[in-house]
C-alpha atoms as a PDB file:
ATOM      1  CA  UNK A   1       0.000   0.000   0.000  1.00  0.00           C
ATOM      2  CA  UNK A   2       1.371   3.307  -0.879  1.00  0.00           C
ATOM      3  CA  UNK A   3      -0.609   4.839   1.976  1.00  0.00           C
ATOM      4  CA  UNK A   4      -1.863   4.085   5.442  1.00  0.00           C
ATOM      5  CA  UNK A   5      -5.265   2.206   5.005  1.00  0.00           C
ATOM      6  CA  UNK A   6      -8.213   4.298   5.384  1.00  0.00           C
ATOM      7  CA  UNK A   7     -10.763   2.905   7.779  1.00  0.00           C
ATOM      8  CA  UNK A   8     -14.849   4.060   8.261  1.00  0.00           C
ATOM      9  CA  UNK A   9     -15.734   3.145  11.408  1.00  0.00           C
ATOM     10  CA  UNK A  10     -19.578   3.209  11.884  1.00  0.00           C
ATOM     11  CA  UNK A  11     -21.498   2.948  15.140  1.00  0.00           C
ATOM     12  CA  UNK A  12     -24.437   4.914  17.253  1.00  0.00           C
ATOM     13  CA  UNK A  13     -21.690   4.487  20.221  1.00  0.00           C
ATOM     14  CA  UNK A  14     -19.586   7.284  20.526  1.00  0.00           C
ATOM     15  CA  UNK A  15     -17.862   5.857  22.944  1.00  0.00           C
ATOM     16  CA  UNK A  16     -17.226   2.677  20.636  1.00  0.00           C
ATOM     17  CA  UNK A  17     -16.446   5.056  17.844  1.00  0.00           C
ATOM     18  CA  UNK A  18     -13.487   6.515  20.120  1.00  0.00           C
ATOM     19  CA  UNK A  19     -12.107   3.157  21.064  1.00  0.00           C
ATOM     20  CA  UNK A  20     -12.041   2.426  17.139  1.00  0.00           C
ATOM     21  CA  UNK A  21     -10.109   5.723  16.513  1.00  0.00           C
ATOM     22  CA  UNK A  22      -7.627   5.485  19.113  1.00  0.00           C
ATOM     23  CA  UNK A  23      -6.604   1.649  18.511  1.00  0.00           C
ATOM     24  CA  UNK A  24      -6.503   1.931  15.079  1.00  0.00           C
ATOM     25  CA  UNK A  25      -4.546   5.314  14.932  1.00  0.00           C
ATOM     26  CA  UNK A  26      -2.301   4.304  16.987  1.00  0.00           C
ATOM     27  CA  UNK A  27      -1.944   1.316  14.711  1.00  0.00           C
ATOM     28  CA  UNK A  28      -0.874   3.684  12.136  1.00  0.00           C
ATOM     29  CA  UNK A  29      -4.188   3.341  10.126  1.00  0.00           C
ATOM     30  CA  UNK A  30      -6.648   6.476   8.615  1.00  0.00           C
ATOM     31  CA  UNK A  31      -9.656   6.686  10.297  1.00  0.00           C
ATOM     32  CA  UNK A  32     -12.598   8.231   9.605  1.00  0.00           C
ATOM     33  CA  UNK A  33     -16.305   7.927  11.263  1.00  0.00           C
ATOM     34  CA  UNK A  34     -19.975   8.005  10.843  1.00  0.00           C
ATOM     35  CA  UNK A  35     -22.884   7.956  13.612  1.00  0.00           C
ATOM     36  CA  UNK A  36     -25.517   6.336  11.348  1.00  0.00           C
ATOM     37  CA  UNK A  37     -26.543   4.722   8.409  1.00  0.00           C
ATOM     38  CA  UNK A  38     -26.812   7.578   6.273  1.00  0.00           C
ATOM     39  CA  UNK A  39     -23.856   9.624   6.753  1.00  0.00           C
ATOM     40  CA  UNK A  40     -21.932   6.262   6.458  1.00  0.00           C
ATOM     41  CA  UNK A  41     -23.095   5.687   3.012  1.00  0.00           C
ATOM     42  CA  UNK A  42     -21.795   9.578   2.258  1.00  0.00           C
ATOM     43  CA  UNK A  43     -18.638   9.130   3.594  1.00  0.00           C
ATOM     44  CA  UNK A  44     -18.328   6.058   1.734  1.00  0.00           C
ATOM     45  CA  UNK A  45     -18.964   7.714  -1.271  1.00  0.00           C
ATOM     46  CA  UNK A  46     -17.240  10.740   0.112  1.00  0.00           C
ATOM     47  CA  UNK A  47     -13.671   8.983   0.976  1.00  0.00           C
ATOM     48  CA  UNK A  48     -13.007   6.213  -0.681  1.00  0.00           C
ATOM     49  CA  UNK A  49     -12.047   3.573   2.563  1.00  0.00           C
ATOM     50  CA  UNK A  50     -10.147   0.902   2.326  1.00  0.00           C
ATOM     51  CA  UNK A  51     -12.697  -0.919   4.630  1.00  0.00           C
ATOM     52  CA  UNK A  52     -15.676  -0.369   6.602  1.00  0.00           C
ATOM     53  CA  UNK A  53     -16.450  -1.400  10.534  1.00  0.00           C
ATOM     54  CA  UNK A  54     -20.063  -1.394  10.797  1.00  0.00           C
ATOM     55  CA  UNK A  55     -22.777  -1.821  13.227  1.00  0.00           C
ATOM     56  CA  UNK A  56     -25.742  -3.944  12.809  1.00  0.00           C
ATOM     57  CA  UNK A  57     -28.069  -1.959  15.142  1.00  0.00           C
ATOM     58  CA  UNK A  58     -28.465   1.378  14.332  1.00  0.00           C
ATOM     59  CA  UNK A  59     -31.737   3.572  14.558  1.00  0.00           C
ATOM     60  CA  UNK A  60     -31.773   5.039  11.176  1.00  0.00           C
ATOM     61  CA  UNK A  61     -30.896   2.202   8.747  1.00  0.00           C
ATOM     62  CA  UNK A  62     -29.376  -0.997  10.166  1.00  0.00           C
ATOM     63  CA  UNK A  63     -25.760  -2.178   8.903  1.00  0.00           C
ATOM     64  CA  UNK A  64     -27.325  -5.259   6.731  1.00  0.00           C
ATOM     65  CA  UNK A  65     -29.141  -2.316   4.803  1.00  0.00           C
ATOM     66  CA  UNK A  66     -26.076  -0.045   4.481  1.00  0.00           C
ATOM     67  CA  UNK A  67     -23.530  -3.041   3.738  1.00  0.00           C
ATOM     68  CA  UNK A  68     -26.022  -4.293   0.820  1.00  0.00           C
ATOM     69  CA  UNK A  69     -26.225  -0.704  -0.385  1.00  0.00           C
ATOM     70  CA  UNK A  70     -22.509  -0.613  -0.304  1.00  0.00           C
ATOM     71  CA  UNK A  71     -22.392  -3.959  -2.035  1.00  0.00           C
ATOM     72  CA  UNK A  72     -23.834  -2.347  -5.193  1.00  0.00           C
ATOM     73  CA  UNK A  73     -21.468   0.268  -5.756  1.00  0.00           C
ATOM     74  CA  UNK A  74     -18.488  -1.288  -4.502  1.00  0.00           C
ATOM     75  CA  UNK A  75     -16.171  -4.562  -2.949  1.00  0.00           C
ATOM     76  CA  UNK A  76     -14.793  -2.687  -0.288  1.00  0.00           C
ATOM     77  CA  UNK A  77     -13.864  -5.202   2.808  1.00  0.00           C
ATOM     78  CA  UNK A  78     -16.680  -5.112   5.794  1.00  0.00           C
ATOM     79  CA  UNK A  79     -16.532  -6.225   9.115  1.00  0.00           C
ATOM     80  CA  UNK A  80     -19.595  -6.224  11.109  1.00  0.00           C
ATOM     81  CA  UNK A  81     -19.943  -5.650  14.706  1.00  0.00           C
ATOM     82  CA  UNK A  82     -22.695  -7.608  16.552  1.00  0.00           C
ATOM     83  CA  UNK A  83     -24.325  -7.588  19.757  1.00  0.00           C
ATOM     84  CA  UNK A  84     -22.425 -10.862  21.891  1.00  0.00           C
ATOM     85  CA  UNK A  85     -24.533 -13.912  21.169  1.00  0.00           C
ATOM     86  CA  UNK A  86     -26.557 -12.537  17.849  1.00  0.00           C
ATOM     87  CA  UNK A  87     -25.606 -15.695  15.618  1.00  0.00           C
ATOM     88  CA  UNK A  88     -28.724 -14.405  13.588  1.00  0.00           C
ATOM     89  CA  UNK A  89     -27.533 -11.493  12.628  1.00  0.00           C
ATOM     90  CA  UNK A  90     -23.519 -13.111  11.856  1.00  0.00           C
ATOM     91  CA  UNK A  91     -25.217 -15.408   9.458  1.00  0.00           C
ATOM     92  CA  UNK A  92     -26.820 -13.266   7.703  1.00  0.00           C
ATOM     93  CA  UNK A  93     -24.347 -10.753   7.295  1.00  0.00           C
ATOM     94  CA  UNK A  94     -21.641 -13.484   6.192  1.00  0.00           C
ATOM     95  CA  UNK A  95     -24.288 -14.491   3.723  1.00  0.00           C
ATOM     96  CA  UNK A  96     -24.679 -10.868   2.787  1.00  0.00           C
ATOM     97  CA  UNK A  97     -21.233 -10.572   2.235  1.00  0.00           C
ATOM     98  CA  UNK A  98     -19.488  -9.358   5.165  1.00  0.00           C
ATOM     99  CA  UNK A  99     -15.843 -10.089   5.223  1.00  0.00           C
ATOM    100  CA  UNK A 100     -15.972 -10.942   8.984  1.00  0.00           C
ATOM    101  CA  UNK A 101     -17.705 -10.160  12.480  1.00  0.00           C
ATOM    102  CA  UNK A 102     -16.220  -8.370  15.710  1.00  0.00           C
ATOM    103  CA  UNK A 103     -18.724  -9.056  18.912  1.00  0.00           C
ATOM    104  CA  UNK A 104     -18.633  -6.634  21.092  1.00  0.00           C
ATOM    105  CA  UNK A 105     -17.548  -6.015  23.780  1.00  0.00           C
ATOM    106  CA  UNK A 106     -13.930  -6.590  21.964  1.00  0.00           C
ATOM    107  CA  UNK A 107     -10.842  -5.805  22.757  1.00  0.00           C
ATOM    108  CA  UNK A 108      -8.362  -3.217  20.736  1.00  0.00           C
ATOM    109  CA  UNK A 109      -5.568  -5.701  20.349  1.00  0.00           C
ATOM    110  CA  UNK A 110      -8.526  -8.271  18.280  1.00  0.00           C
ATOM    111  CA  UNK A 111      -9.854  -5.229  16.509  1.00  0.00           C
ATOM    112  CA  UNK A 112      -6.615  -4.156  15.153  1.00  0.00           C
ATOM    113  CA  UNK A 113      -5.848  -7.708  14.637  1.00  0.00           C
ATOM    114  CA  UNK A 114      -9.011  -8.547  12.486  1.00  0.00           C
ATOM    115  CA  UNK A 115      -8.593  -5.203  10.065  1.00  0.00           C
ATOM    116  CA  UNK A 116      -5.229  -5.991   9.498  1.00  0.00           C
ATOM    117  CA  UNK A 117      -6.159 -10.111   8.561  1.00  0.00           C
ATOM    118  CA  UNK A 118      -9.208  -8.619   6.124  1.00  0.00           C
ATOM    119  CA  UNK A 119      -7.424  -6.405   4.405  1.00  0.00           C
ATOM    120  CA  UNK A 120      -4.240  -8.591   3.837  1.00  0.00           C
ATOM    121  CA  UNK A 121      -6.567 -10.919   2.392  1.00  0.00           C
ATOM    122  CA  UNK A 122      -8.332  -8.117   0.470  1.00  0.00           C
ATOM    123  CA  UNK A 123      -5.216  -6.516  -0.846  1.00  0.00           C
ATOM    124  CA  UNK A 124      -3.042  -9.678  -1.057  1.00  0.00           C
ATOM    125  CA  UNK A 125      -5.153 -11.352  -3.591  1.00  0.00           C
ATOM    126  CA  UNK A 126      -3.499  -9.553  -6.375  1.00  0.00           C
ATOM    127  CA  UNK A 127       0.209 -11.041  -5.648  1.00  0.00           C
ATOM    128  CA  UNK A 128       1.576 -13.276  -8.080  1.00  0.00           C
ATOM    129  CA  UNK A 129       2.374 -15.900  -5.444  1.00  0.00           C
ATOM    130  CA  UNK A 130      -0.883 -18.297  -4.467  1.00  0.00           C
ATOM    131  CA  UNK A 131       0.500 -19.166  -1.188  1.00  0.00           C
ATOM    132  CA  UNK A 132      -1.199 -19.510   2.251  1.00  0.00           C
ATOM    133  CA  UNK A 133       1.133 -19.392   5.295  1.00  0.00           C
ATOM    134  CA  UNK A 134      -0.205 -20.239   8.438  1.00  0.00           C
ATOM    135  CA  UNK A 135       2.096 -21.114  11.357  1.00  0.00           C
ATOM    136  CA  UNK A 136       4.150 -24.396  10.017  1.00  0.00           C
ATOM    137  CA  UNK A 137       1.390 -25.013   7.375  1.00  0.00           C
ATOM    138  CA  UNK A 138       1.758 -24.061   4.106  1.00  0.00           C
ATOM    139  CA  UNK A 139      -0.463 -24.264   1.276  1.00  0.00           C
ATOM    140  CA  UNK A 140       0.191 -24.066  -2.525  1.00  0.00           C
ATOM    141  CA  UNK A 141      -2.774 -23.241  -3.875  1.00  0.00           C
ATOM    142  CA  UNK A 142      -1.902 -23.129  -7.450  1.00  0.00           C
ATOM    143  CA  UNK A 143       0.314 -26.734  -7.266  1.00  0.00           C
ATOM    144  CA  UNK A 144      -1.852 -28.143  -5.245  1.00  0.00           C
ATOM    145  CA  UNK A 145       0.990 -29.019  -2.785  1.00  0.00           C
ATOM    146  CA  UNK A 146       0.667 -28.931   1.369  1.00  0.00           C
ATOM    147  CA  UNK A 147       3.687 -28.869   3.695  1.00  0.00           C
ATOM    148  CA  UNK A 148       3.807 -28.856   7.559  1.00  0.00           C
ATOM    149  CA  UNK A 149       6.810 -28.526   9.024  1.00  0.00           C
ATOM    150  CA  UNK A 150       8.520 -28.612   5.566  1.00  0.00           C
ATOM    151  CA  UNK A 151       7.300 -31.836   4.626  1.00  0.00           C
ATOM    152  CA  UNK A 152       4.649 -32.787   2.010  1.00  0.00           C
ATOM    153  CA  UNK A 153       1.427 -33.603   3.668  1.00  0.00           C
ATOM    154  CA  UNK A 154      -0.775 -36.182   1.142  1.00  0.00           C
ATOM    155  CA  UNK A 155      -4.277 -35.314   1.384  1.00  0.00           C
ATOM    156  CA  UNK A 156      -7.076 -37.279   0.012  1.00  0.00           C
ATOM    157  CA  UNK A 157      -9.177 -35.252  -2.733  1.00  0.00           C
ATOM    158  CA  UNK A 158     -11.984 -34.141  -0.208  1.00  0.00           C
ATOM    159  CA  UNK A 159      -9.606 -33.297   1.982  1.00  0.00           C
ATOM    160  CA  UNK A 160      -7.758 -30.868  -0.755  1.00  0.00           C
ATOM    161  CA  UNK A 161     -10.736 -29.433  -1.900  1.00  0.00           C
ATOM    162  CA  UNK A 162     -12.037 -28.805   2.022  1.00  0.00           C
ATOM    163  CA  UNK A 163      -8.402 -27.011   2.492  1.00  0.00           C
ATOM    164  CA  UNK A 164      -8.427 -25.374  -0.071  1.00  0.00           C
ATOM    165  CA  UNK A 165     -11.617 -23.395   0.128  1.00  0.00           C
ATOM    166  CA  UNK A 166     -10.808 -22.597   3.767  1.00  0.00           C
ATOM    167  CA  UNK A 167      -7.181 -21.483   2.820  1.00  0.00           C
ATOM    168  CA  UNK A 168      -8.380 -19.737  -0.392  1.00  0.00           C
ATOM    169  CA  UNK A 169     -10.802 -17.631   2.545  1.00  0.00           C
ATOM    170  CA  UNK A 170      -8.292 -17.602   4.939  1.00  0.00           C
ATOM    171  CA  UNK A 171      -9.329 -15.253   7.965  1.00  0.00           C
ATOM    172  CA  UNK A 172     -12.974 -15.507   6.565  1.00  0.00           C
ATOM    173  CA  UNK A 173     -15.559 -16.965   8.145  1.00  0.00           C
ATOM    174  CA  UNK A 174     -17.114 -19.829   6.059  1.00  0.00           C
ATOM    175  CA  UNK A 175     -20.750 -20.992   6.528  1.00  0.00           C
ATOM    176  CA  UNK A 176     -21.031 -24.503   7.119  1.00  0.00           C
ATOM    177  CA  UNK A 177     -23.533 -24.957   4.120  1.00  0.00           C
ATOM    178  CA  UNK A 178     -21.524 -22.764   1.543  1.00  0.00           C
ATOM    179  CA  UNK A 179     -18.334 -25.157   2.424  1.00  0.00           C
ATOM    180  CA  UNK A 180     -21.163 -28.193   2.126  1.00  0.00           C
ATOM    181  CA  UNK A 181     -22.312 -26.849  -1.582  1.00  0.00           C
ATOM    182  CA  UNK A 182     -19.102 -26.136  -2.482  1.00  0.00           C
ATOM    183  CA  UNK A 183     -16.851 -29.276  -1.983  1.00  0.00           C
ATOM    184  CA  UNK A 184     -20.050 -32.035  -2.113  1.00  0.00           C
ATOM    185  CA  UNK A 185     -22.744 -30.378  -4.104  1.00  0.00           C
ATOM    186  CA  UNK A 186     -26.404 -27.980  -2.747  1.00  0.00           C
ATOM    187  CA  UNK A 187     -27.421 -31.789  -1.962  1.00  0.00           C
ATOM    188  CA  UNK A 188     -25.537 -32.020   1.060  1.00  0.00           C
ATOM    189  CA  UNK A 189     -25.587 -28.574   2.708  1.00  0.00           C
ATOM    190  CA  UNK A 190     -27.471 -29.283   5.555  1.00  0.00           C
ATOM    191  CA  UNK A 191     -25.438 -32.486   6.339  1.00  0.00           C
ATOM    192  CA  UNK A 192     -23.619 -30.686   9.083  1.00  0.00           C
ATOM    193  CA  UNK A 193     -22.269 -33.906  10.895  1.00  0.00           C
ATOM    194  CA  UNK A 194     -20.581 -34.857   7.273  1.00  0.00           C
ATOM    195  CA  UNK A 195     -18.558 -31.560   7.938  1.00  0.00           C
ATOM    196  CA  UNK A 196     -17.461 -32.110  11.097  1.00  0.00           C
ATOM    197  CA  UNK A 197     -16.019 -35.699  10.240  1.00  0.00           C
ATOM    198  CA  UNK A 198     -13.816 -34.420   7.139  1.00  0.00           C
ATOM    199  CA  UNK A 199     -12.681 -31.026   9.412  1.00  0.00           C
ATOM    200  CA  UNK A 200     -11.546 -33.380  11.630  1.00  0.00           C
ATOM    201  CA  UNK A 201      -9.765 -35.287   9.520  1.00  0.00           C
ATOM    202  CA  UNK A 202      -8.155 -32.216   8.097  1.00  0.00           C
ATOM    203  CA  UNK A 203      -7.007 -31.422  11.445  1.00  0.00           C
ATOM    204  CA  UNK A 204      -5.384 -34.906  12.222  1.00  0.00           C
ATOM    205  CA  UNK A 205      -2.818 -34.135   9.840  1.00  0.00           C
ATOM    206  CA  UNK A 206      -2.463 -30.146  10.103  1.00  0.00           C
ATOM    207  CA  UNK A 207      -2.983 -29.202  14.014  1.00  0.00           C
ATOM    208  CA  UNK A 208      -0.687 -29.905  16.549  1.00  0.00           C
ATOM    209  CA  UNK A 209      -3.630 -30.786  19.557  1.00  0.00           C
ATOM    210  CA  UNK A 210      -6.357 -31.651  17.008  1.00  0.00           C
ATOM    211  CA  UNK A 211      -8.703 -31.493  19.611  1.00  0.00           C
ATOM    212  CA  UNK A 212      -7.765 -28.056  21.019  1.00  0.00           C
ATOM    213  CA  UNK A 213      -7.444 -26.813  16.995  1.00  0.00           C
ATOM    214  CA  UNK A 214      -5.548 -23.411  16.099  1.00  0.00           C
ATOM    215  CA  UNK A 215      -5.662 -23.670  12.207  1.00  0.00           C
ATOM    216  CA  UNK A 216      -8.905 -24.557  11.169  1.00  0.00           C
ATOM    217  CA  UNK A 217     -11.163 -22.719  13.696  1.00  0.00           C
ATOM    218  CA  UNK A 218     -15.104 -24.045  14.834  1.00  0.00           C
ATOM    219  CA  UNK A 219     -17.510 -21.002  14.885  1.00  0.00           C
ATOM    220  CA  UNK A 220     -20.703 -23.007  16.758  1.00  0.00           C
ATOM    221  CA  UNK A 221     -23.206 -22.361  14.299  1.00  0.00           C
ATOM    222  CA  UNK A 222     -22.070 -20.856  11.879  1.00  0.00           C
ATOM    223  CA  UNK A 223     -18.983 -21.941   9.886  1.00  0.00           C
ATOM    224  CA  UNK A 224     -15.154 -22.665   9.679  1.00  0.00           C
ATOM    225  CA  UNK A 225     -11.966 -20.096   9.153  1.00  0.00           C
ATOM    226  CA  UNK A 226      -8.558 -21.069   8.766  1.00  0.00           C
ATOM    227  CA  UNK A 227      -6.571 -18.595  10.652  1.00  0.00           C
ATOM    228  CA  UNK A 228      -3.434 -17.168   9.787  1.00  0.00           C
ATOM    229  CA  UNK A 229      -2.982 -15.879  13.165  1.00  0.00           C
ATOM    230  CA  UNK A 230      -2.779 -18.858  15.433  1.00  0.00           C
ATOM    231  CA  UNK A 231      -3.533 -16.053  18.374  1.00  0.00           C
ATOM    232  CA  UNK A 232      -6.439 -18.830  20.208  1.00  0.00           C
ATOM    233  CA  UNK A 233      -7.476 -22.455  20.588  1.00  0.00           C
ATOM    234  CA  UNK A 234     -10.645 -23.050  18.326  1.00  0.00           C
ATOM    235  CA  UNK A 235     -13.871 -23.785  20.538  1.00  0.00           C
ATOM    236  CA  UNK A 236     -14.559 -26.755  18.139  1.00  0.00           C
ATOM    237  CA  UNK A 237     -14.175 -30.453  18.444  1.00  0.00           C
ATOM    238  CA  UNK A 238     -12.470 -32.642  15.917  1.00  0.00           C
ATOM    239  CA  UNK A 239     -15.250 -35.562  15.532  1.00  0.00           C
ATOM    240  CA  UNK A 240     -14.413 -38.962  14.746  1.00  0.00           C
ATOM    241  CA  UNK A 241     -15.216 -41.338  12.341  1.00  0.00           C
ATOM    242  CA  UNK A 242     -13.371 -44.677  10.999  1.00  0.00           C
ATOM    243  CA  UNK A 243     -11.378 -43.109   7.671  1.00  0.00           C
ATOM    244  CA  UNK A 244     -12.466 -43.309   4.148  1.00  0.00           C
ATOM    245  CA  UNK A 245     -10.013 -43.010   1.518  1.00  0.00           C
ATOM    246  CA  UNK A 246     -11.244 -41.257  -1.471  1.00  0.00           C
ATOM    247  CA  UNK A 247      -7.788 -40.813  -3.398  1.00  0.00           C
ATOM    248  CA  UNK A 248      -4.835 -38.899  -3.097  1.00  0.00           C
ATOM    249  CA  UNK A 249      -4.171 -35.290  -4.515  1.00  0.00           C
ATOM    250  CA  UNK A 250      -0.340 -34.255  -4.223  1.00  0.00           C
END
């Protein structure tokens, strides 16, 4: 980036709305801020941000309405911030197209934390290298090759395409029924325990403790993420089921 990432922070909280500023300033990001709906969708058009924070619940126009508004005039990255426990709401707005979710109350270190993994993933898409780092794991995406701890890792071809929609997304939250549609078919999106067996196979080879897992991270309810950070244990369990070999992709 040639210049410091601009940020538009948007909440009704102005107390919120100073805890964004001062973290992220002090991170050496731009920020910029709007009180509702409306003036964020002027600044938006106003400024130009490299992403938006935005609240769901707002008097005016909630965040789902201003993030699809902002969907038709631009990409830009959006993380949503939710009320603690509102899976409702995260679902939607990762079906809407929301980059990721902050619940609040959060802490500065996980908000600076979370801009920084959205836009790396936002801005680090045009590289010429298609390679996912995370921790000891590494994954090729264009060879097809995965290495932990330097050595090749053979994965079965469910198992490749599971990875590599997770580390194609990595730091995004994926729904358990996109993740379903997209490795087995729409036929098998609600066939949630089917998920859980092959992420757990996934982690038997990746994770160190693949039943306290720090790569491939459980959101209850909602989805997967493979996390480049490594910061926390996952609140998932690996679930087990007597291996099926479907074929091995190098």
């Amino acid at each position: 980036m040639s210049a410091e990432p601009l940020v538009l922070a948007v909440d009704d909280e102005a107390g919120i709305l100073r805890l964004i500023k001062l973290e992220l300033s002090t991170q050496g990001f731009r920020v910029v801020t709007a009180e509702n709906g409306e003036q964020a969708l002027r600044m938006a058009e106003e400024h130009r941000p490299d992403i938006v924070l935005l609240d769901i619940v707002m008097p005016d126009i909630t965040g789902l309405e201003v993030m699809r508004k902002l969907r038709e005039r631009t990409n830009i990255p959006v993380i949503l911030l939710t009320a603690k426990g509102s899976d409702a709401d995260k679902v939607r707005g990762l079906e809407m197209g929301a980059d990721d979710y902050l619940a609040k109350p959060f802490s500065p270190e996980e908000l600076s934390a979370r801009v920084r993994a959205v836009l790396r993933r936002a801005l680090g898409s045009a590289g010429l290298e298609n390679i996912v780092r995370a921790g000891d794991v590494e994954v090729d995406l264009n060879r097809r090759l995965v290495k932990r701890k330097g050595e090749l890792v053979t994965l079965t071809r469910t198992e490749w395409m599971l990875l590599q929609h997770l580390a194609a997304n990595a730091g995004k939250i994926m729904l358990n029924a996109e993740l379903l549609s997209k490795v087995w078919g729409p036929e098998y999106r609600d066939d949630l325990q089917y998920l859980r067996v092959w992420v757990s196979r996934l982690r038997r080879k990746l994770e160190d403790e693949p039943s306290q897992p720090k790569l491939i991270k459980t959101f209850q309810g909602i989805g997967y993420m493979f996390d480049l950070g490594l910061e926390e244990e996952g609140d998932g369990q690996a679930a087990e089921e007597e291996e099926i070999d479907i074929g091995v992709e190098a």
